[in-house]
Protein backbone atom coordinates (compact mmCIF):
# COMPACT_ATOMS: atom_id res chain seq x y z
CA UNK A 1 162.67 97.47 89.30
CA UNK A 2 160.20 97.82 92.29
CA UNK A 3 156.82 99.99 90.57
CA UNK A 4 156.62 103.20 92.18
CA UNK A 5 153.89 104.96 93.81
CA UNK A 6 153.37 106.99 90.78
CA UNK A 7 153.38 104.00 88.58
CA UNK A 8 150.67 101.89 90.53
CA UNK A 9 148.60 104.84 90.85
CA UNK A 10 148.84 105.44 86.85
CA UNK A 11 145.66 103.37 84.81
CA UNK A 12 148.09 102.63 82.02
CA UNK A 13 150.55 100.88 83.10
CA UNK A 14 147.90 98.14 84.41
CA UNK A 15 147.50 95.53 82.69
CA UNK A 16 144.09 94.49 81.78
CA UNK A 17 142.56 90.57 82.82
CA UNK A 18 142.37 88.37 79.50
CA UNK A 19 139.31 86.19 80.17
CA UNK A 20 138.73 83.34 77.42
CA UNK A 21 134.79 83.18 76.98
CA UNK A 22 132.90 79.83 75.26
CA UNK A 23 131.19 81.24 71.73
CA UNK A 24 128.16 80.94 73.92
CA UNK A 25 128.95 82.38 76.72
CA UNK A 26 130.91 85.53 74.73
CA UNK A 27 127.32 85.59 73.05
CA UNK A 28 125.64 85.78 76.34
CA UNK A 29 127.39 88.63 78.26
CA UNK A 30 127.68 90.88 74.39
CA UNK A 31 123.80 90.12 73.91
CA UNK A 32 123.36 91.17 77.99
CA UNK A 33 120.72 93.74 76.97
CA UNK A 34 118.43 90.83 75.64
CA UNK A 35 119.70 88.41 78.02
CA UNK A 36 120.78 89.51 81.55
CA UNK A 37 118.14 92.78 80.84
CA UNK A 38 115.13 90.90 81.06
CA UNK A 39 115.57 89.73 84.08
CA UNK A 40 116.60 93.24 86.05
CA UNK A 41 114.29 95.40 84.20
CA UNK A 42 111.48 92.55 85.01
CA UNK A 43 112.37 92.48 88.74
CA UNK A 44 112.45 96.27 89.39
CA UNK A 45 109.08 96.49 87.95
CA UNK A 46 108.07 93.46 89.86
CA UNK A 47 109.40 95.43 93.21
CA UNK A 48 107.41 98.22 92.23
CA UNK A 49 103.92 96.28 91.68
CA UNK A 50 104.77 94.23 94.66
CA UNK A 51 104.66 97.75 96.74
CA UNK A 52 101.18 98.50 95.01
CA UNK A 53 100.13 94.76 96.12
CA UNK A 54 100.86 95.81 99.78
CA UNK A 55 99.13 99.06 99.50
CA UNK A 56 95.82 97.65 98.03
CA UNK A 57 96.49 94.47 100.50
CA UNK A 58 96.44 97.04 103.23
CA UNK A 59 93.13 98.83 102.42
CA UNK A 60 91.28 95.49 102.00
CA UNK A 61 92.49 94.25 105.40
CA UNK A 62 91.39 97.77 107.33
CA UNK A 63 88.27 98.00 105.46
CA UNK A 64 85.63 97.95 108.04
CA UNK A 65 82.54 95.95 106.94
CA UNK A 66 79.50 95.65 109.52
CA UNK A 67 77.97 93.13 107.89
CA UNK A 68 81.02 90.74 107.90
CA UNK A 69 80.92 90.02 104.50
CA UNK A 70 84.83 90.75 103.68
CA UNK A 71 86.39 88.39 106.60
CA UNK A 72 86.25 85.16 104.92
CA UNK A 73 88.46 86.73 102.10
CA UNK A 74 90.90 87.36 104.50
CA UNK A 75 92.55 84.49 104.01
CA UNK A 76 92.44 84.32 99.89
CA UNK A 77 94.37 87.65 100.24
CA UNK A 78 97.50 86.47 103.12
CA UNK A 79 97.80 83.38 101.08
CA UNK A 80 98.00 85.44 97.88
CA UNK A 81 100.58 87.94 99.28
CA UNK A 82 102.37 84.83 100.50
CA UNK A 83 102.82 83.90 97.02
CA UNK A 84 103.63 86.47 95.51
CA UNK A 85 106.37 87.68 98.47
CA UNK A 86 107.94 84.40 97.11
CA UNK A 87 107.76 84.92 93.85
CA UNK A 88 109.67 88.21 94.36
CA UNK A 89 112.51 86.56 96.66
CA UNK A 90 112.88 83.84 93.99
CA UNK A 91 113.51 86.92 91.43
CA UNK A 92 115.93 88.51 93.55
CA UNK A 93 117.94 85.26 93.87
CA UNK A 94 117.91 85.12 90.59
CA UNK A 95 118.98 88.67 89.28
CA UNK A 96 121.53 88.29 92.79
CA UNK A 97 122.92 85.01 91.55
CA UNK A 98 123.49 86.05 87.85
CA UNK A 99 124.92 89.58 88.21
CA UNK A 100 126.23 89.49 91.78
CA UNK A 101 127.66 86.03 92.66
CA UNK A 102 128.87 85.04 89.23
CA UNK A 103 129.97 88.30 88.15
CA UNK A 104 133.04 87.74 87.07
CA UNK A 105 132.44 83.85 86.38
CA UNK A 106 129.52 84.04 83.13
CA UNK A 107 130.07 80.77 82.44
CA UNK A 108 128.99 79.23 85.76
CA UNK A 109 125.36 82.99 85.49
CA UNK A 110 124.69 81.16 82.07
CA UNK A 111 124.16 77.31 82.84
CA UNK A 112 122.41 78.29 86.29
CA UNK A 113 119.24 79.06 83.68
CA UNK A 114 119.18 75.07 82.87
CA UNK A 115 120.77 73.72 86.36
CA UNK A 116 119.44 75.61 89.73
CA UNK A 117 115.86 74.97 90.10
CA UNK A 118 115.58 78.01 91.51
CA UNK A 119 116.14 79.53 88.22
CA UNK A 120 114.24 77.07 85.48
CA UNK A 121 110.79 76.67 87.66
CA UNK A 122 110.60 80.93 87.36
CA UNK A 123 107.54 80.17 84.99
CA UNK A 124 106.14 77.67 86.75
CA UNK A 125 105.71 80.06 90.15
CA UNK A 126 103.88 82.81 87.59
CA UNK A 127 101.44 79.57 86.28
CA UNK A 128 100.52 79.19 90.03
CA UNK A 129 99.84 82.44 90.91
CA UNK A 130 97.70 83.67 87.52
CA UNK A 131 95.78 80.16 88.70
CA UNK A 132 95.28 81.20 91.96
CA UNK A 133 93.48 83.95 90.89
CA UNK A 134 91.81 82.79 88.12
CA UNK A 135 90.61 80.39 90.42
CA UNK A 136 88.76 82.88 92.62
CA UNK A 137 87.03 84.85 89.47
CA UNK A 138 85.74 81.29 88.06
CA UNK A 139 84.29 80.59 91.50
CA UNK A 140 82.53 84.28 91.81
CA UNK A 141 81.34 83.63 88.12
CA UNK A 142 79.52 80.27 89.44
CA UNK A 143 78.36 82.28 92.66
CA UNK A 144 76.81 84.87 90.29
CA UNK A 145 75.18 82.82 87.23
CA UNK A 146 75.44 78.91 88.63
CA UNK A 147 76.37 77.96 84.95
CA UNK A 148 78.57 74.95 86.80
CA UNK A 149 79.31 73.59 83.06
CA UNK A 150 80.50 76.64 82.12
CA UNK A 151 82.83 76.56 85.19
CA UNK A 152 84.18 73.36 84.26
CA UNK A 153 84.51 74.00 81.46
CA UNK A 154 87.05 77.24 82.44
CA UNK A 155 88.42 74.61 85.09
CA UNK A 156 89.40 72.29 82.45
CA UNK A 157 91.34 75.26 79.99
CA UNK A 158 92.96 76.29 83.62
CA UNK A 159 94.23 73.00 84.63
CA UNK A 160 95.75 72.63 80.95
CA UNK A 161 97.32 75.72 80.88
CA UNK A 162 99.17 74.72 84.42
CA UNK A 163 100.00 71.01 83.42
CA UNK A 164 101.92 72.93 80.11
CA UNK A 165 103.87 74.99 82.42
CA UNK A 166 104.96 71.98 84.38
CA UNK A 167 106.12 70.15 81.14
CA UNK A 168 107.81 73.06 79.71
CA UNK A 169 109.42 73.34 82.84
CA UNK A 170 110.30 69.90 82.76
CA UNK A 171 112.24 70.30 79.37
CA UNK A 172 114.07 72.97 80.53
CA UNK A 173 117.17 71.42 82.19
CA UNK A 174 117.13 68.61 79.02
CA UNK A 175 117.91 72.25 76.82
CA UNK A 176 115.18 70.67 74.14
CA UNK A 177 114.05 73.81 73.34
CA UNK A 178 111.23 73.30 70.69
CA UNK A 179 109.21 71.39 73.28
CA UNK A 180 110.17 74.18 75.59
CA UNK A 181 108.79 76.71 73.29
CA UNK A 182 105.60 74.37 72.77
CA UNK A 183 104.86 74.04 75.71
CA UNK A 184 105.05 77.31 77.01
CA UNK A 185 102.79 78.58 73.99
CA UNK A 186 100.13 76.22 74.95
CA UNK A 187 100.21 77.08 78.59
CA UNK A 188 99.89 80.83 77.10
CA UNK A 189 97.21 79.70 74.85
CA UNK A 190 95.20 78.34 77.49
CA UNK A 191 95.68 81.45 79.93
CA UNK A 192 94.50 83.50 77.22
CA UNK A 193 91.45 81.58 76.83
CA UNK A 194 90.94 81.45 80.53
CA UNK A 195 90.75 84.91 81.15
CA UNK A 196 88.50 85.96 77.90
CA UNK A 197 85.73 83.68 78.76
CA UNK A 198 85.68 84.63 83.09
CA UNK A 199 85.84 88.27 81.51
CA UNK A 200 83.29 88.37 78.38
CA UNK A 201 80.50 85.63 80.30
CA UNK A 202 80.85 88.00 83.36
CA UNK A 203 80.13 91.47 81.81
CA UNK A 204 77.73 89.25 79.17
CA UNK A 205 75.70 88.46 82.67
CA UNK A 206 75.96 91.40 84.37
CA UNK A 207 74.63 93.24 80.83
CA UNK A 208 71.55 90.92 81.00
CA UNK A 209 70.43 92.40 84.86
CA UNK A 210 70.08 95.80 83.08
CA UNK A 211 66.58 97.47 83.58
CA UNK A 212 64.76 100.69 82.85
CA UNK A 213 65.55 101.70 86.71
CA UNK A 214 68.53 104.27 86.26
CA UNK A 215 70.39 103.65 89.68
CA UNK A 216 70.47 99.55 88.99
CA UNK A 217 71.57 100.69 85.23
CA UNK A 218 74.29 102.71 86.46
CA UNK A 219 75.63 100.34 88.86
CA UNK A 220 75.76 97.20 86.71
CA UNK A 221 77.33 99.53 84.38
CA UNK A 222 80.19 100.57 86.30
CA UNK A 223 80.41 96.97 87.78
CA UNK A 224 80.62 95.81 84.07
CA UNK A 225 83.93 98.19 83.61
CA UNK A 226 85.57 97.09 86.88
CA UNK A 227 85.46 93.38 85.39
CA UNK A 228 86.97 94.57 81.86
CA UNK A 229 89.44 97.28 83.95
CA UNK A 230 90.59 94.41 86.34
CA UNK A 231 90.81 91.71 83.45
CA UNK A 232 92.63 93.69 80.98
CA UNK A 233 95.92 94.25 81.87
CA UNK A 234 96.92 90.26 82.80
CA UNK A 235 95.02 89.63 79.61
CA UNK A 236 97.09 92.05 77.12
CA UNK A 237 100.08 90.89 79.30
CA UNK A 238 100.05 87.19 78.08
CA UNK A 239 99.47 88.07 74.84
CA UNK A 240 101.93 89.87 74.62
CA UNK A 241 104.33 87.05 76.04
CA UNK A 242 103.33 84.81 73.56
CA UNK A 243 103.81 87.19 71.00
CA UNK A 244 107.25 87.31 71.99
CA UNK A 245 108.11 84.15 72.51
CA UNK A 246 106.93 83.25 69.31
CA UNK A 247 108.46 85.61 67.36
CA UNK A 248 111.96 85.54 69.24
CA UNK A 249 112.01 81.84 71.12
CA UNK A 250 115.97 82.11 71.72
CA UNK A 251 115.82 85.44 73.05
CA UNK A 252 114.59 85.98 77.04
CA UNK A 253 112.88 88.99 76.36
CA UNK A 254 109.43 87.74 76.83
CA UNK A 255 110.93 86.78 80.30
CA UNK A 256 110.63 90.18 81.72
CA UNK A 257 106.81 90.31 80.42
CA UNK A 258 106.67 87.11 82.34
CA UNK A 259 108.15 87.93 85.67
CA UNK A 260 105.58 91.02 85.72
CA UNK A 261 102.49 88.74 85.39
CA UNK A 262 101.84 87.58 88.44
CA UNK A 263 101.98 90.30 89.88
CA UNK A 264 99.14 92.22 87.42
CA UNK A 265 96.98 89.02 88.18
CA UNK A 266 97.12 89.58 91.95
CA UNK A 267 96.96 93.15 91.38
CA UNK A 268 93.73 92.29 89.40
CA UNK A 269 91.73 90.98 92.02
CA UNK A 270 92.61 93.45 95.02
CA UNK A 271 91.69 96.17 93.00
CA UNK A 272 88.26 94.45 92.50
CA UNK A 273 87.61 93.35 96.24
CA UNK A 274 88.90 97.18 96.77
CA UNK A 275 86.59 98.65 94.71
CA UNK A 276 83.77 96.34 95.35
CA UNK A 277 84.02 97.32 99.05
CA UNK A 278 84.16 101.49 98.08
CA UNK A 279 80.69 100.50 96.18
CA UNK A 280 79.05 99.11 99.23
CA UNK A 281 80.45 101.65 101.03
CA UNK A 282 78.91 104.48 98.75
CA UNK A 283 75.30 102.58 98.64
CA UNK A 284 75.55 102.29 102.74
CA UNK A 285 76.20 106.09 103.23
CA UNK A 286 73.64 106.84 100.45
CA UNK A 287 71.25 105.04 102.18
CA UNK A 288 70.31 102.52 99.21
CA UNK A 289 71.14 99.57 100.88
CA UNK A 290 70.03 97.85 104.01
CA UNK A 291 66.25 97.55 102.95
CA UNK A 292 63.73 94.92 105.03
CA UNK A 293 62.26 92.95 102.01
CA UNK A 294 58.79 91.31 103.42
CA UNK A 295 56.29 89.31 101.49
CA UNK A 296 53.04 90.03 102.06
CA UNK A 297 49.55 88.88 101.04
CA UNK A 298 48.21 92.21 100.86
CA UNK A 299 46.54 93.56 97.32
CA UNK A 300 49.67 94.91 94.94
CA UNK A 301 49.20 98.61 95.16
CA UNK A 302 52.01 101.29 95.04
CA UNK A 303 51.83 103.35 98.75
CA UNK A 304 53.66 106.09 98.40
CA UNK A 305 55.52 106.84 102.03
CA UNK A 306 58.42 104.89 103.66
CA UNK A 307 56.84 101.64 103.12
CA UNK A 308 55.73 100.24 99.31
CA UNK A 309 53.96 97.32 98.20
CA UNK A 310 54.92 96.27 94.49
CA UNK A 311 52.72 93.45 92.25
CA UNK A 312 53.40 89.92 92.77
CA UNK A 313 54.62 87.26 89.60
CA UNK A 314 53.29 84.36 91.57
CA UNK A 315 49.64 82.70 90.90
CA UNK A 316 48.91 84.50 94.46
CA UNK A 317 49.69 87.69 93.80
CA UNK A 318 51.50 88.29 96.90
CA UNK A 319 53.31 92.09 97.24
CA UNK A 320 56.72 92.43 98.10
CA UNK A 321 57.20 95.05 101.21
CA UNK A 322 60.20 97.39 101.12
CA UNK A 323 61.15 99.67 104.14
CA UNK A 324 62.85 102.66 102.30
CA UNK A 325 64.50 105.42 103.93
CA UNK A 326 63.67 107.67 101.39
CA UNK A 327 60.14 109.10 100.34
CA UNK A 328 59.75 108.54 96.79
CA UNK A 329 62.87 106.36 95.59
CA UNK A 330 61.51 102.71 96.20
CA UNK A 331 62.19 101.29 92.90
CA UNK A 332 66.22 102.81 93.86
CA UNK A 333 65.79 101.22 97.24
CA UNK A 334 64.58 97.53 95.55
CA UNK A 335 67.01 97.58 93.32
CA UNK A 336 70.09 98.40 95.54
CA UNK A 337 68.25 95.27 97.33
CA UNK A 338 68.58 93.07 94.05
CA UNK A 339 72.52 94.13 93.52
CA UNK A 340 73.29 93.41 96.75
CA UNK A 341 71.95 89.99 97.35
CA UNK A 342 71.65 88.48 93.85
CA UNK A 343 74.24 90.13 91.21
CA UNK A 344 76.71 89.92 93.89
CA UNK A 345 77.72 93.46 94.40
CA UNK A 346 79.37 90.16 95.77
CA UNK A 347 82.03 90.30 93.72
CA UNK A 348 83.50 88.19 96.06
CA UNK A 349 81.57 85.45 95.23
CA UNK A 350 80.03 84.76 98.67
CA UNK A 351 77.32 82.45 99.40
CA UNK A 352 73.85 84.33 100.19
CA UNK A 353 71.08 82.71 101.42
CA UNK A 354 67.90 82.05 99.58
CA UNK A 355 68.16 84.85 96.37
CA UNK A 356 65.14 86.43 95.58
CA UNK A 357 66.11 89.10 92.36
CA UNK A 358 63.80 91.79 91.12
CA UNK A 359 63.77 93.46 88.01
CA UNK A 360 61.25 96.01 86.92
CA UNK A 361 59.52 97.35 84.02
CA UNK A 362 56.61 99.91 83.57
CA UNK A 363 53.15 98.11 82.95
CA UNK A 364 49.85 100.03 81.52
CA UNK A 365 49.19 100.37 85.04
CA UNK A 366 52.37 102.62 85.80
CA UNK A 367 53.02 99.65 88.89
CA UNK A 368 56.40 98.14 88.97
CA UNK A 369 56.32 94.45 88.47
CA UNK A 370 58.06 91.43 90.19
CA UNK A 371 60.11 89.37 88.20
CA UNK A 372 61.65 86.01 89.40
């Protein structure tokens, strides 16, 4: 008998498909929550700080800076978008390949995680990026303090943490998953440690330019919580991956965390070359930046006016000049000098040319003092 209209049309008289799934793969697609979740939920956040990436890209690159100072970052910033417009394609392919192509075939979604490159080297591309940018706050830490051991030192944890990535990598297609595991806790390790010493010798450093003027105070203080603001959330990020990994190695939670990272590093440092920039921006339309420092072999005296002379440190006594647009503010006006050229309100770790950084403190005399 020929089915009817009626009988095609009615949802049950079909008969459903009998697929016969592996123990593992039946595992994998009833565990999909813990296994094909990861990677979605980790994606659509990754779309979402990708779009914040191209906003804060987009204000750094139309920030217009008289001085010049931003244009050789230009370049750190279209290579890091670069790598992190990858990084998001190689996700898609991923998520595409496992829940879009192979569909209906989980066998073929499950074994792509140990087969297709594509697939296994998804940690290594987050390793390159959170070095990338670890890179660039290591070399602004040696711009600010020139503690070059110290740098090494950070170089050294840095180029651990990516040679564990590689290996776990590595061990990934073999399926030997307690070296995998390994591994991937020691690259985490070493990221961790990474990030805690650029973040605590940084705002350690910055701490140590304090002085009894209010306006250098207040800006070392506020540069001090853009370091911790922009180091934080990477930070809590891979401790919380190891945390997971740890505790649940044959689950691919921690994989979401993951796919999210390097995205929160680059995040990281646009939102401090952003914010740097709105700083200088502040001190150039408050007028505390821009001064004419002289040195000059005049007696140290405080002149009161639009031009101040403050005691000399050296054996000669020599006064420093400062040509202040404001009438009673020249310790503000030195000391929007000292941020500017020596603490780096270049954040961007730029080379200066010869520092000179002053400091003050009230003598018996009521003078301000020059310290080298």
């Amino acid at each position: 008998m020929e089915p009817t209209n009626s009988t095609m049309a009615d949802p049950t008289a079909i008969v459903p498909s009998i697929i016969i799934l592996a123990p593992w793969v039946k595992s994998w697609i009833d565990n999909s929550p813990l296994t094909i979740g990861p990677w979605f939920l980790g994606t659509c956040f990754e779309l979402f700080l990708q779009g914040v990436l191209v906003t804060q890209s987009t204000k750094f690159l139309s920030y217009n800076d008289p001085k010049g100072r931003s244009k050789r970052l230009i370049w750190l910033v279209i290579v890091l978008n670069v790598l992190c417009l990858v990084k998001t394609s190689q996700n898609i392919k991923i998520v595409w390949d496992t829940m879009i192509t192979n569909y209906a075939n989980p066998d073929c979604a499950w074994i792509l995680l140990s087969v297709e490159w594509l697939h296994y080297t998804e940690g290594l591309s987050t390793a390159l990026i959170a070095v990338y940018v670890q890179a660039f706050f290591v070399y602004r830490y040696h711009v600010l303090t020139k503690r070059w051991w110290l740098c090494v030192f950070i170089a050294l944890c840095m180029a651990v943490s990516l040679i564990a990535a590689i290996v776990a990598v590595y061990y990934i297609p073999k399926l030997i998953f307690t070296r995998i595991r390994m591994w991937s806790l020691t690259h985490f390790v070493f990221a961790i440690v990474v990030d805690t010493l650029i973040t605590s010798c940084t705002a350690w450093h910055l701490q140590r330019r304090k002085s009894a003027v209010q306006s250098t105070s207040d800006l070392i203080n506020r540069l001090t919580r853009l370091v911790w603001q922009s180091a934080l959330p990477p930070t809590i990020c891979v401790i919380i991956n190891a945390i997971v990994l740890e505790s649940q190695p044959m689950v691919l939670t921690h994989l979401m965390i993951n796919i999210v990272l390097p995205k929160l590093y680059a995040v990281s440092l646009l939102y401090t070359l952003n914010t740097r920039n709105d700083i200088r921006s502040e001190q150039e339309n408050d007028g505390t930046t821009g001064y004419q420092i002289t040195v000059s072999n005049r007696p140290a005296t405080m002149v009161s006016g639009a031009t101040s002379f403050v005691s000399g440190a050296g054996p000669s006594g020599n006064g420093v000049g400062v040509k202040s647009p404001r009438v009673g503010r020249d310790q503000e006006a030195l000391s929007g000098y000292e941020f500017d050229r020596e603490a780096g309100l270049d954040l961007n770790g730029s080379e200066t040319t010869k520092r000179v950084t002053f400091d003050f403190k009230q003598d018996s005399g009521s003078n301000l003092s020059r310290l080298n």
